[in-house]
N, C-alpha and C. Protein backbone atom coordinates (compact mmCIF):
# COMPACT_ATOMS: atom_id res chain seq x y z
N UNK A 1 -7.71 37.78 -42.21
CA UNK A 1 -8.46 37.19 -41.09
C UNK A 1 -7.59 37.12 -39.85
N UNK A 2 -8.25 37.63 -38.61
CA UNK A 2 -7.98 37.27 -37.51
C UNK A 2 -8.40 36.97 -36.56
N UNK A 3 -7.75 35.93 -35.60
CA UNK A 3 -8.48 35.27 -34.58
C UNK A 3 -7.61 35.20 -33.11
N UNK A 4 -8.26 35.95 -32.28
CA UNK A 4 -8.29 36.58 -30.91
C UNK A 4 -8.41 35.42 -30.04
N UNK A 5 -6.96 34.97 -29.33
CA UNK A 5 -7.88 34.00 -28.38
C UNK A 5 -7.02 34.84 -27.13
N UNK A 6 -8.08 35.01 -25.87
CA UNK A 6 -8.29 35.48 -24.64
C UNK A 6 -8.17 34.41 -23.59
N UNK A 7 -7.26 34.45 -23.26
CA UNK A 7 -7.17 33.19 -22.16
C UNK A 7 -7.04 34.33 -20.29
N UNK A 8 -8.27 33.98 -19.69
CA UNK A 8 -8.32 34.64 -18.05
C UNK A 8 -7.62 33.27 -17.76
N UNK A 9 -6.32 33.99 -17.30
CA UNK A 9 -5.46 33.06 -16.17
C UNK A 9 -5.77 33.11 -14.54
N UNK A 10 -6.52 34.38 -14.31
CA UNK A 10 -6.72 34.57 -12.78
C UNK A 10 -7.19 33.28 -11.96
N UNK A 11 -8.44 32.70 -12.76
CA UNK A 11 -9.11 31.74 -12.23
C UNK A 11 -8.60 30.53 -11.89
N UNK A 12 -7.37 30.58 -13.23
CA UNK A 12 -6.61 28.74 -12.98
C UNK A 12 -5.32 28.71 -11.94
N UNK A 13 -4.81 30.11 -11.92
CA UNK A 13 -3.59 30.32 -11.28
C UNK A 13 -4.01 30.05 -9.92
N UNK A 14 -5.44 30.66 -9.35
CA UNK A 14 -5.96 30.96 -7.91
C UNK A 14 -6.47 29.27 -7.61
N UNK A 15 -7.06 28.13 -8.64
CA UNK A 15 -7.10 26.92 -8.63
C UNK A 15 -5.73 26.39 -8.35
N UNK A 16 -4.45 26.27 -9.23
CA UNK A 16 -3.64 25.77 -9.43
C UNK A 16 -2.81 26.23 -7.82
N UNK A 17 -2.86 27.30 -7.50
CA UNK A 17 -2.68 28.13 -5.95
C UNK A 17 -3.33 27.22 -4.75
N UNK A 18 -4.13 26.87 -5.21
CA UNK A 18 -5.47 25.84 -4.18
C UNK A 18 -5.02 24.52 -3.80
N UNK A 19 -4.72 24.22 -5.21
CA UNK A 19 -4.58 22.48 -5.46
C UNK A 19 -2.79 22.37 -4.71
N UNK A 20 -2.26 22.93 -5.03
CA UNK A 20 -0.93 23.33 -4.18
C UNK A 20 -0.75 23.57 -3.12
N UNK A 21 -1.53 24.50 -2.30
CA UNK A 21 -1.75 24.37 -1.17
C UNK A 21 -2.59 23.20 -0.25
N UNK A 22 -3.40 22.45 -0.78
CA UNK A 22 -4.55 21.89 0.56
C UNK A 22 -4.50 20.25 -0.27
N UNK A 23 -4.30 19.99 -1.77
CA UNK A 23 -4.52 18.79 -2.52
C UNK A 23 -2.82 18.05 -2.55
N UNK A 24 -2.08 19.15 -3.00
CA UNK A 24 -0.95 18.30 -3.19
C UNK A 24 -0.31 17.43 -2.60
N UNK A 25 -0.17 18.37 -0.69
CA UNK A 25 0.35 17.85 0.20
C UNK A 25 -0.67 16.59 0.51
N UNK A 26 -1.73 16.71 0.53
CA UNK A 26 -2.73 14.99 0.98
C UNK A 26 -2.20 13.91 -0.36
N UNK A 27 -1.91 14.32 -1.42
CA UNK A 27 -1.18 13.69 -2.61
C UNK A 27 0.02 12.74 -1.93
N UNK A 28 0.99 13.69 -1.44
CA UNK A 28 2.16 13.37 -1.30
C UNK A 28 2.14 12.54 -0.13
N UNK A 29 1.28 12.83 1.15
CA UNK A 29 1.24 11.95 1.91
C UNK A 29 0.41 10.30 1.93
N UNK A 30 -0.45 10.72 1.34
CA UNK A 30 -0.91 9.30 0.77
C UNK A 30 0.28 7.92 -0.01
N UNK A 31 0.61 8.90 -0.91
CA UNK A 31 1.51 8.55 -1.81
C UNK A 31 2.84 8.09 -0.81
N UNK A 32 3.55 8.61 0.42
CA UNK A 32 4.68 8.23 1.23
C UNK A 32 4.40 6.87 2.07
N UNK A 33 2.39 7.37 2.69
CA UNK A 33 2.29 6.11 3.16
C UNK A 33 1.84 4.37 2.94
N UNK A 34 1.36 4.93 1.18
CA UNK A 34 1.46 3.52 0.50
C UNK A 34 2.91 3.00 0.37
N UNK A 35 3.71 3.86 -0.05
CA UNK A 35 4.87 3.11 -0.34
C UNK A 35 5.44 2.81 1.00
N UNK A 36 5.63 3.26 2.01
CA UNK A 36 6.28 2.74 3.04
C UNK A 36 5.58 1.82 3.72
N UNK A 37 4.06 1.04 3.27
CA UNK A 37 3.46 -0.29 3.71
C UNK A 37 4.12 -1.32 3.07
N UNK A 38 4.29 -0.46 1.74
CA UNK A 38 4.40 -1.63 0.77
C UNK A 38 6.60 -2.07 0.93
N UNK A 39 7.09 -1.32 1.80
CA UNK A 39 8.62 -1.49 2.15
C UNK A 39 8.07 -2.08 3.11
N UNK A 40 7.66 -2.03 4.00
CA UNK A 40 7.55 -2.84 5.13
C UNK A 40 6.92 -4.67 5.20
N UNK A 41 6.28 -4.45 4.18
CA UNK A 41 5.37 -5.86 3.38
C UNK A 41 6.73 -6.65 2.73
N UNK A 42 7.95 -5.67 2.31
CA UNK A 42 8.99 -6.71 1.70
C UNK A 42 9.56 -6.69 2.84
N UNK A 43 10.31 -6.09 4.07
CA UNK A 43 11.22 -5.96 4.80
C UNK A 43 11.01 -7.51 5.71
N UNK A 44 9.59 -7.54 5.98
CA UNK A 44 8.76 -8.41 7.45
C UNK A 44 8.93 -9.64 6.70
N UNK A 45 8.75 -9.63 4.76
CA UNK A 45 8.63 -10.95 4.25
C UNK A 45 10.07 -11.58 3.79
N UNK A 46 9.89 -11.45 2.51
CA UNK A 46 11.56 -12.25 1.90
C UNK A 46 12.30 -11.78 2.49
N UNK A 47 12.94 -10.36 2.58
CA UNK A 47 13.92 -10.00 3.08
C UNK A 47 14.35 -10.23 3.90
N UNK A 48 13.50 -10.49 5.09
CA UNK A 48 13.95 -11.17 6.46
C UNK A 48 14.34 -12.33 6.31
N UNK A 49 13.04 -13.11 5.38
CA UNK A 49 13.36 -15.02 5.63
C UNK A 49 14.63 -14.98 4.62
N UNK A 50 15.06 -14.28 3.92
CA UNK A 50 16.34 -14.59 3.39
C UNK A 50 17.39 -14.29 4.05
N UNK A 51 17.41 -13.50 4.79
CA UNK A 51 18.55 -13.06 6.02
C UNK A 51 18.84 -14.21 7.29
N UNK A 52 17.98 -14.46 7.31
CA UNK A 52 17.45 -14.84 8.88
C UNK A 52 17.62 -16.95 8.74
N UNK A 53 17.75 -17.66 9.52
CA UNK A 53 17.07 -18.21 9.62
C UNK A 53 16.02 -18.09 10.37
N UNK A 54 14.74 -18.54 9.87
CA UNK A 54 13.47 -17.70 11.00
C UNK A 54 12.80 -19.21 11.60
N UNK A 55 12.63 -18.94 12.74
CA UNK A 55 12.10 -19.75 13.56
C UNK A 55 10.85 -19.45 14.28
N UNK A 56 10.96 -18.00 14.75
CA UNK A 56 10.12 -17.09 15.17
C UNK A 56 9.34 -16.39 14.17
N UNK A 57 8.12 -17.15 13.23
CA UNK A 57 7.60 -15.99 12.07
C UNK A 57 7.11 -14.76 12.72
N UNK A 58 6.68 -14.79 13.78
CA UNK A 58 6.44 -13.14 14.36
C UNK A 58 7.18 -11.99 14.28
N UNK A 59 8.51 -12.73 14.40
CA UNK A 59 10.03 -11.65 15.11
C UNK A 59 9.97 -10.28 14.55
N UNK A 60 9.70 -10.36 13.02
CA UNK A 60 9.40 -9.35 12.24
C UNK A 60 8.23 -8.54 12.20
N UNK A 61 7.31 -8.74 12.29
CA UNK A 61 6.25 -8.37 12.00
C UNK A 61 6.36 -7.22 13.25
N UNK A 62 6.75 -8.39 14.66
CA UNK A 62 6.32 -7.35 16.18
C UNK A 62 7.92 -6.42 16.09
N UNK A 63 8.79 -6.21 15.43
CA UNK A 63 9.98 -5.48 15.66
C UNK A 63 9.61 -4.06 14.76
N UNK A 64 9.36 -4.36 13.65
CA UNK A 64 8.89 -2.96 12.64
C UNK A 64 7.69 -2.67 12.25
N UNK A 65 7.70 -0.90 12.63
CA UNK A 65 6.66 -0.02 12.71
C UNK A 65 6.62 0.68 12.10
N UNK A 66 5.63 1.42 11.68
CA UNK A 66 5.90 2.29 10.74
C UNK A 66 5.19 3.81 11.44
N UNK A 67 5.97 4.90 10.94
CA UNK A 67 5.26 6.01 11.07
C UNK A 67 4.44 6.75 9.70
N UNK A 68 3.98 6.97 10.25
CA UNK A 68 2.64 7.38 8.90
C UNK A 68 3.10 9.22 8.24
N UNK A 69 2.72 9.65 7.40
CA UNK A 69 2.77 10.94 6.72
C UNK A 69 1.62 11.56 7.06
N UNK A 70 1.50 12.95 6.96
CA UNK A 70 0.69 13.50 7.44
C UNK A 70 0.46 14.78 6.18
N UNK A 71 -0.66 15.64 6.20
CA UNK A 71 -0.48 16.44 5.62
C UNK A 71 0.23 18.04 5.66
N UNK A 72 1.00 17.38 7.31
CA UNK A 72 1.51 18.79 7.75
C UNK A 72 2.91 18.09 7.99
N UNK A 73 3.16 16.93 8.17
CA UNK A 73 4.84 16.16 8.23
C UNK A 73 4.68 14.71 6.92
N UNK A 74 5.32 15.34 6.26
CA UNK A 74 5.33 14.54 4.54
C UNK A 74 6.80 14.06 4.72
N UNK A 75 6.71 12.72 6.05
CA UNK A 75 7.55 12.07 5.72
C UNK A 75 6.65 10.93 6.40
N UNK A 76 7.40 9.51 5.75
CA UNK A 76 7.02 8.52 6.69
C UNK A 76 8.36 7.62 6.61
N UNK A 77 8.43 6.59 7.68
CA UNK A 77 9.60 5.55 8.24
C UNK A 77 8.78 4.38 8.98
N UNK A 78 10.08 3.27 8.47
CA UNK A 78 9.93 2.54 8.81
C UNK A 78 11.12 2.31 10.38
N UNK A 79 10.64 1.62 11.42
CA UNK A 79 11.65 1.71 12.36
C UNK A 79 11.87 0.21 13.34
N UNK A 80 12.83 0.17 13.92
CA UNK A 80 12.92 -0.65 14.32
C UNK A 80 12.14 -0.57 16.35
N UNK A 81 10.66 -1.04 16.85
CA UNK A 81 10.36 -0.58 18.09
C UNK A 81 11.13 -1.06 18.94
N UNK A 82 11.86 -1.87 18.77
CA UNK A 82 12.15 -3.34 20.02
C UNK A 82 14.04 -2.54 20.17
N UNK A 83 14.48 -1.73 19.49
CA UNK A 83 16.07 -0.95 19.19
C UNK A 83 17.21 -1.89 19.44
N UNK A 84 16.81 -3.06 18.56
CA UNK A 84 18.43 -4.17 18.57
C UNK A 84 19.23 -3.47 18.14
N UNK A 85 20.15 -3.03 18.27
CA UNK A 85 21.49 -2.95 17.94
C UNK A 85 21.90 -3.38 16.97
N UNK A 86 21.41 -4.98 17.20
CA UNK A 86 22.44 -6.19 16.02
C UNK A 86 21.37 -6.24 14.84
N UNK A 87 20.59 -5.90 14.78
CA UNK A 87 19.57 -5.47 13.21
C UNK A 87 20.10 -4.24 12.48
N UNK A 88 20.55 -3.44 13.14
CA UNK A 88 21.47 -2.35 12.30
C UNK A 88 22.93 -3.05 11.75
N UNK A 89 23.34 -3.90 12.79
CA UNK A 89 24.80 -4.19 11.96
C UNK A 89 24.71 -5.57 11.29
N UNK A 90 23.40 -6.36 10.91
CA UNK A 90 23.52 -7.20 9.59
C UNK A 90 22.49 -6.63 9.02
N UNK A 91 22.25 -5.31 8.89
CA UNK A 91 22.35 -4.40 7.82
C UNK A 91 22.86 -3.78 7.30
N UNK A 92 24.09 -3.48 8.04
CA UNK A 92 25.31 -3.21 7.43
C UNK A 92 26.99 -3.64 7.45
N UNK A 93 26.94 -4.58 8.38
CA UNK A 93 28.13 -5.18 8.93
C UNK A 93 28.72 -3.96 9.78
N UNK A 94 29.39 -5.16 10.71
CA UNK A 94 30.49 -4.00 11.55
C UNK A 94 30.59 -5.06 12.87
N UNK A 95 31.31 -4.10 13.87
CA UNK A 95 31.84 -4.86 15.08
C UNK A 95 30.87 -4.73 15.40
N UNK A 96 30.39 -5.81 16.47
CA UNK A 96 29.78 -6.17 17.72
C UNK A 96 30.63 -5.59 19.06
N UNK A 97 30.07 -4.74 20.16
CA UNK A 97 31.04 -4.55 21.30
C UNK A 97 29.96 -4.41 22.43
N UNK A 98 30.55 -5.13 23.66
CA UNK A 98 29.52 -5.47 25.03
C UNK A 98 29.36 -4.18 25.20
N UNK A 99 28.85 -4.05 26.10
CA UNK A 99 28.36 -2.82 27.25
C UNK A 99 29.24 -2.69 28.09
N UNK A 100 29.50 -3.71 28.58
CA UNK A 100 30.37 -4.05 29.37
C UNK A 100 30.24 -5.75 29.99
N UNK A 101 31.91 -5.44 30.51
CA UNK A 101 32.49 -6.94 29.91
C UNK A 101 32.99 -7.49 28.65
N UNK A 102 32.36 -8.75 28.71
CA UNK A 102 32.37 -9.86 27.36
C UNK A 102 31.20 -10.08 26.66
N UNK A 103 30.93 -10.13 25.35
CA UNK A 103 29.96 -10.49 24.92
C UNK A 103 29.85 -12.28 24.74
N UNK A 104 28.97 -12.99 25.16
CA UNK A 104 28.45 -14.60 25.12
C UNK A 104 27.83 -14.92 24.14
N UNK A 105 28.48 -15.38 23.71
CA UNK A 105 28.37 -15.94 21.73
C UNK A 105 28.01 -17.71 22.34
N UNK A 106 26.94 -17.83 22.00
CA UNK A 106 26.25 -19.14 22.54
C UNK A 106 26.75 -20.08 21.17
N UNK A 107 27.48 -21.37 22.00
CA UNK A 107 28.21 -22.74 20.95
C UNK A 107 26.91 -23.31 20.44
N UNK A 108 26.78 -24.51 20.31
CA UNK A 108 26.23 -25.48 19.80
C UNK A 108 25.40 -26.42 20.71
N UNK A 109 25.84 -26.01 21.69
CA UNK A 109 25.82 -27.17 22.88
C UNK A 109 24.57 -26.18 23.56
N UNK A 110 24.12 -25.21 23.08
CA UNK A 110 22.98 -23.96 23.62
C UNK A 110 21.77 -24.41 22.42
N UNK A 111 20.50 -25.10 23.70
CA UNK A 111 19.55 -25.50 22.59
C UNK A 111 18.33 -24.65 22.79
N UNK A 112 17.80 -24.21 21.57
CA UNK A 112 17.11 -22.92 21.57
C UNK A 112 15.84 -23.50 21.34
N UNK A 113 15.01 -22.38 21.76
CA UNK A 113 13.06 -22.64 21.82
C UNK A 113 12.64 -23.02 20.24
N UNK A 114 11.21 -23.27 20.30
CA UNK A 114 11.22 -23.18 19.07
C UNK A 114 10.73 -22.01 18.70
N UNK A 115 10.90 -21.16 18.92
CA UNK A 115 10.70 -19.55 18.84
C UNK A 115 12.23 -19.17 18.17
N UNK A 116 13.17 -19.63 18.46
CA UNK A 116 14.30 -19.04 18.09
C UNK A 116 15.58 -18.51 19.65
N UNK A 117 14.49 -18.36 20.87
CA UNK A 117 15.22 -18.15 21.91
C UNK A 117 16.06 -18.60 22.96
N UNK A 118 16.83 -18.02 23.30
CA UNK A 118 17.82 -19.00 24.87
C UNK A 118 16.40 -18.97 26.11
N UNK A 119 16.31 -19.86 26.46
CA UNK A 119 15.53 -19.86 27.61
C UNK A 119 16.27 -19.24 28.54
N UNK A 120 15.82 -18.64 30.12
CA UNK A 120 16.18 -17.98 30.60
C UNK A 120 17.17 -19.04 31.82
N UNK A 121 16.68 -20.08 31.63
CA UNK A 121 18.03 -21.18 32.58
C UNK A 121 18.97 -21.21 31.45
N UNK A 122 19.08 -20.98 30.23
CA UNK A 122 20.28 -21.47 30.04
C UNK A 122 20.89 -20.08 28.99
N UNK A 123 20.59 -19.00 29.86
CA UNK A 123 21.74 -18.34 29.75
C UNK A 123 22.52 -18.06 30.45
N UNK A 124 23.66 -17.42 30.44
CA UNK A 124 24.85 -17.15 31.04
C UNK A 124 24.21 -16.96 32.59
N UNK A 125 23.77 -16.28 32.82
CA UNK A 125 23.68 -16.01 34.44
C UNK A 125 22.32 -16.99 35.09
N UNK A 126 21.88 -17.71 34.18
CA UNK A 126 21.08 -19.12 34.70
C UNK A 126 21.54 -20.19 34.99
N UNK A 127 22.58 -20.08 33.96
CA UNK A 127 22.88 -21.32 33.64
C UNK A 127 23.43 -22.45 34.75
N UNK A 128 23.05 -23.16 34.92
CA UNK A 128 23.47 -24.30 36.53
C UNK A 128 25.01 -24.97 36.53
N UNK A 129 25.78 -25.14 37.35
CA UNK A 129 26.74 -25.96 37.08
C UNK A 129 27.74 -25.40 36.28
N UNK A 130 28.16 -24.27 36.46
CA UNK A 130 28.44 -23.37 35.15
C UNK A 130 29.50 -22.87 36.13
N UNK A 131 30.73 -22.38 35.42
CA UNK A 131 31.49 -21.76 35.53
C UNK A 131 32.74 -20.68 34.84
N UNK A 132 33.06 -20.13 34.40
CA UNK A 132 34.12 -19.59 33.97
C UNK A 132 35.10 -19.79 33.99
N UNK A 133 35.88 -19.84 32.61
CA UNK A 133 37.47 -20.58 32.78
C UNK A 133 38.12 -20.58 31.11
N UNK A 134 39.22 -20.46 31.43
CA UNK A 134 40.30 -20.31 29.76
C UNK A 134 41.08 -21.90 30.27
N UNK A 135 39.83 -23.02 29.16
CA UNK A 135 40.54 -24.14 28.95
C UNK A 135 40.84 -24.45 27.95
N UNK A 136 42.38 -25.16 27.95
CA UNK A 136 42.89 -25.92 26.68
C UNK A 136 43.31 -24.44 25.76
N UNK A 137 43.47 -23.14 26.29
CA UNK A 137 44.53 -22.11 25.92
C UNK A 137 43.04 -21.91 24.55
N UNK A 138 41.41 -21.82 24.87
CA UNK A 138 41.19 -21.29 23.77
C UNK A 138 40.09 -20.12 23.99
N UNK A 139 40.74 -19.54 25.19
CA UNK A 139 40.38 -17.94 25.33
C UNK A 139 39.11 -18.21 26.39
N UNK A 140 38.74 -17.42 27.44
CA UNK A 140 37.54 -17.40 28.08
C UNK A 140 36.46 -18.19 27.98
N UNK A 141 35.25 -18.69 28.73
CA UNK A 141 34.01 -19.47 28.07
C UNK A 141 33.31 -20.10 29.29
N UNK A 142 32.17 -19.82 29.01
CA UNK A 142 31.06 -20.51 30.16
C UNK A 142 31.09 -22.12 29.98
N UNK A 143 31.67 -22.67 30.93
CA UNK A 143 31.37 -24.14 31.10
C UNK A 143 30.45 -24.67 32.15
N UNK A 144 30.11 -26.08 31.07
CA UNK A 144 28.86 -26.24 32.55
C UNK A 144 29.56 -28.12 32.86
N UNK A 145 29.33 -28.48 33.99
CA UNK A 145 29.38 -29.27 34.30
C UNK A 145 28.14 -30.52 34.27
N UNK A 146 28.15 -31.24 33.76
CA UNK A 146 27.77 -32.19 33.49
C UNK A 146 27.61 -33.58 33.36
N UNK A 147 26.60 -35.01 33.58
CA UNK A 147 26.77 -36.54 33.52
C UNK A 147 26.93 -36.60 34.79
N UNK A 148 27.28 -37.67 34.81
CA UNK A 148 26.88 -38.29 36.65
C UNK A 148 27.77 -37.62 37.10
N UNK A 149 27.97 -37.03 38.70
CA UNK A 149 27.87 -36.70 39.43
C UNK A 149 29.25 -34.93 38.55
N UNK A 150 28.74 -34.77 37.72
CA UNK A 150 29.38 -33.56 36.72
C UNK A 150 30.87 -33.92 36.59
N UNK A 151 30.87 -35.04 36.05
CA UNK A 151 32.44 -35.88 35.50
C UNK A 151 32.64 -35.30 34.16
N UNK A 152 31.57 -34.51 33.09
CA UNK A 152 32.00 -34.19 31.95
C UNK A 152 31.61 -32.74 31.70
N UNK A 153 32.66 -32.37 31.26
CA UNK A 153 32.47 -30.77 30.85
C UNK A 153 32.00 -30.54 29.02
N UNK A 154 31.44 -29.28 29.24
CA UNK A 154 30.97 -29.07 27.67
C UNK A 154 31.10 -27.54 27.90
N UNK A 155 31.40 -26.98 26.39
CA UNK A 155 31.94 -25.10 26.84
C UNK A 155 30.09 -24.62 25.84
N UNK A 156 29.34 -23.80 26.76
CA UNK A 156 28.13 -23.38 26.26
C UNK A 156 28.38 -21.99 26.14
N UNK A 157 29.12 -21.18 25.97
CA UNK A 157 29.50 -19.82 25.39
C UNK A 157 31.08 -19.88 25.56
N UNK A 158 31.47 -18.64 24.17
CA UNK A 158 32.68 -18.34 24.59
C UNK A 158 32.27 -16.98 24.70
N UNK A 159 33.12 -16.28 25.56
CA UNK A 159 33.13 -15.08 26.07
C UNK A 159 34.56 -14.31 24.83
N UNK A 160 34.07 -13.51 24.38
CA UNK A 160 34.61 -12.18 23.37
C UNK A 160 34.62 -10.96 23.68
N UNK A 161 35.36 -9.99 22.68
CA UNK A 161 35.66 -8.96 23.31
C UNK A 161 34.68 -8.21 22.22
N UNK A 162 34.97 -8.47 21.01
CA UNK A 162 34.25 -8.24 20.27
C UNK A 162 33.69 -9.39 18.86
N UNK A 163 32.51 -9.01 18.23
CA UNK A 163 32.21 -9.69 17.14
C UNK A 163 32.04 -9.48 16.08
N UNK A 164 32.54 -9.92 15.09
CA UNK A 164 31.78 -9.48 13.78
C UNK A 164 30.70 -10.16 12.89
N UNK A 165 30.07 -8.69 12.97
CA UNK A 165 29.16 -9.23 12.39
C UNK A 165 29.05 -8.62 10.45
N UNK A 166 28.80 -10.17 10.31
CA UNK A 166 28.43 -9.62 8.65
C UNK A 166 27.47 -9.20 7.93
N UNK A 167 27.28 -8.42 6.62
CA UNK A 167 26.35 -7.37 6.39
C UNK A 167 25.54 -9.04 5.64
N UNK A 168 23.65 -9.30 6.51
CA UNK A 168 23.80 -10.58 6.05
C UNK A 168 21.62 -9.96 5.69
N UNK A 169 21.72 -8.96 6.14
CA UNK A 169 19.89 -8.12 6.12
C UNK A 169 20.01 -7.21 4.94
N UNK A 170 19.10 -7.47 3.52
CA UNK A 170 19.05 -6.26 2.78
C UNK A 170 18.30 -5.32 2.85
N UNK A 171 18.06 -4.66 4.18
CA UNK A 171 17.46 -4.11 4.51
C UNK A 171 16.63 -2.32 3.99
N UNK A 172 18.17 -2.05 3.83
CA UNK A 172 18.55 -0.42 2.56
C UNK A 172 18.25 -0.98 1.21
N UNK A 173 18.74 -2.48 0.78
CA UNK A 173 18.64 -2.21 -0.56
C UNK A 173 17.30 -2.41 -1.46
N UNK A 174 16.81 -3.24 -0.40
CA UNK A 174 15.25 -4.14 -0.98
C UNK A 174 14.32 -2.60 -0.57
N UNK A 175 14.54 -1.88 0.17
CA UNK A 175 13.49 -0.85 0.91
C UNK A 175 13.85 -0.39 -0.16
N UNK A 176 14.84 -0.04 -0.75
CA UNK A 176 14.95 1.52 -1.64
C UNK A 176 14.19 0.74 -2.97
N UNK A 177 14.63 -0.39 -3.35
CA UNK A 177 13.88 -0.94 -4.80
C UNK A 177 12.41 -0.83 -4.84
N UNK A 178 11.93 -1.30 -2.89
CA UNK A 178 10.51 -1.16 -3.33
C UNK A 178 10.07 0.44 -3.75
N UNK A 179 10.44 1.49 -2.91
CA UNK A 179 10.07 2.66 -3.00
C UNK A 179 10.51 3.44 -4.29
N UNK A 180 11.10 3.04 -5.11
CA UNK A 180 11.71 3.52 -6.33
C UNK A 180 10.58 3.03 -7.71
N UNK A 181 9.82 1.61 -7.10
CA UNK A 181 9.24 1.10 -8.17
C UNK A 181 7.72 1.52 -7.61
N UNK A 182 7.32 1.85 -6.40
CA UNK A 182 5.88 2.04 -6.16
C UNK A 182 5.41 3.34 -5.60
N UNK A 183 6.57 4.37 -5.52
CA UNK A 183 6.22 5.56 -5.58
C UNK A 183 5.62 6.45 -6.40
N UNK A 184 6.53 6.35 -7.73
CA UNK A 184 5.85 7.45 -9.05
C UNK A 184 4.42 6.67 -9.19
N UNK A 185 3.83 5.34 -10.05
CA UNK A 185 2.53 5.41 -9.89
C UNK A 185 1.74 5.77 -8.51
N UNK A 186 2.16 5.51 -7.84
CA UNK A 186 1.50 5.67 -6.58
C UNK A 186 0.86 7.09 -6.36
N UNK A 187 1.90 8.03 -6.98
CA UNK A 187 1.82 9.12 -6.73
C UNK A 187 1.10 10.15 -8.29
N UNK A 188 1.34 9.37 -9.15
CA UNK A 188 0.01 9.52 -10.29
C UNK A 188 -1.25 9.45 -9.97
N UNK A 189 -1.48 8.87 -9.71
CA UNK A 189 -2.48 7.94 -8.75
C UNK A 189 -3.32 8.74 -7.79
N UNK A 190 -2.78 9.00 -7.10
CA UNK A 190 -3.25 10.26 -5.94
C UNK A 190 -3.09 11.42 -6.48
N UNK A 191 -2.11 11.93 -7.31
CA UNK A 191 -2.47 13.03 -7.74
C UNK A 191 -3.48 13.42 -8.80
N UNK A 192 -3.65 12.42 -9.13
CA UNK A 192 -5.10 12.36 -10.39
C UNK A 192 -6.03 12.47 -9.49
N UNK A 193 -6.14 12.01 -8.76
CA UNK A 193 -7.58 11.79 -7.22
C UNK A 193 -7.51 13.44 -6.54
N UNK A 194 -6.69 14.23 -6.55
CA UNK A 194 -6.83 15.30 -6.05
C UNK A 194 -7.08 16.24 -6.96
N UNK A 195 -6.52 15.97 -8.03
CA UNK A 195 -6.97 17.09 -9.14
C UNK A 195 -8.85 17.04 -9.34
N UNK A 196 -9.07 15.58 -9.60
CA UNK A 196 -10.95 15.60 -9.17
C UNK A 196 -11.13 15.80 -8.24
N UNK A 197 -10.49 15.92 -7.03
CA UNK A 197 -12.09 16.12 -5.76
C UNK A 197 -11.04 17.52 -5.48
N UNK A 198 -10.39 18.34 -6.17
CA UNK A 198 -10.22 19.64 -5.57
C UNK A 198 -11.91 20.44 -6.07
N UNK A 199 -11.29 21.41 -4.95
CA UNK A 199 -12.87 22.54 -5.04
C UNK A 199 -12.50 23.62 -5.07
């Protein structure tokens, strides 16, 4: 006894040709831009309020954007719109360095909104009664004058050359965990959805 089995590959190869061309890529982009909502959903939430003290719950939300995947650019990112500087380096630590000049590292004596911000009188170039000066030998610093008729001084920045800053945002590490754990289903997922509605 024998038994003949005939398998026409033309038909599945020219499908499998199809689904590769026009299904996969809408697969893959679907699949980039769930997971990069779902990095951005941890980045805006814990990750920040654990970094941060947050004062400002917006800060996050209005700083990162995301770019979307496409079926002709199969990438997507998350980015920073607002381009701090200092969000890249307590994401990774490193020096702080002015533009020019000194950088104004605001003391204690600098009382902030409840947003989290210096109001615009009391920064360095608002600030009233204010002057510049290396007192008591402890390096540069905005002083303001102050109390009746400005008999008492208080130092509201010191002026630096540089700062460091420490790696204090998990920004790389929490993004990569989410995308490591919600990509492959994600992408089961959609690719099961394209294998049915291919034609």
């Amino acid at each position: 006894m024998q038994l003949k089995v005939k398998i026409q590959t033309k038909g599945v190869l020219k499908f499998l040709e199809r689904l590769h061309r026009k299904q996969l890529p809408f697969a893959t982009a679907s699949t980039l831009n769930e997971t990069i909502f779902a990095v951005r959903k941890q980045i805006v939430g814990s990750t920040w309020n654990q970094a941060f003290d947050v004062k400002n719950t917006r800060a996050a939300t209005a700083a990162f954007r995301i770019r979307k995947a496409s079926k002709r650019r199969l990438a997507a990112s998350i980015y920073d719109r607002l381009g701090r500087s200092s969000l890249a380096l307590h994401a990774s630590g490193g020096t702080k360095r002015p533009r020019g000049g000194r950088l104004a590292i605001p003391t204690s004596n600098i009382k902030r909104t409840a947003t989290g911000k210096i109001s615009k009188s009391k920064r360095p170039q608002g600030l009233k009664n204010s002057f510049v000066a290396d007192l008591n030998g402890r390096g540069l610093g905005v002083w303001q004058r102050y109390g009746r008729k400005g008999s008492k001084l208080r130092l509201m920045y010191d002026l630096e050359r540089t700062a460091r800053i420490r790696k204090r945002f998990k920004f790389y590490e929490d993004a990569e965990k989410v995308a490591l754990r919600v990509y492959p289903k994600a992408f089961e997922r959609n690719f099961i959805k394209a294998v049915r509605t291919a034609r």
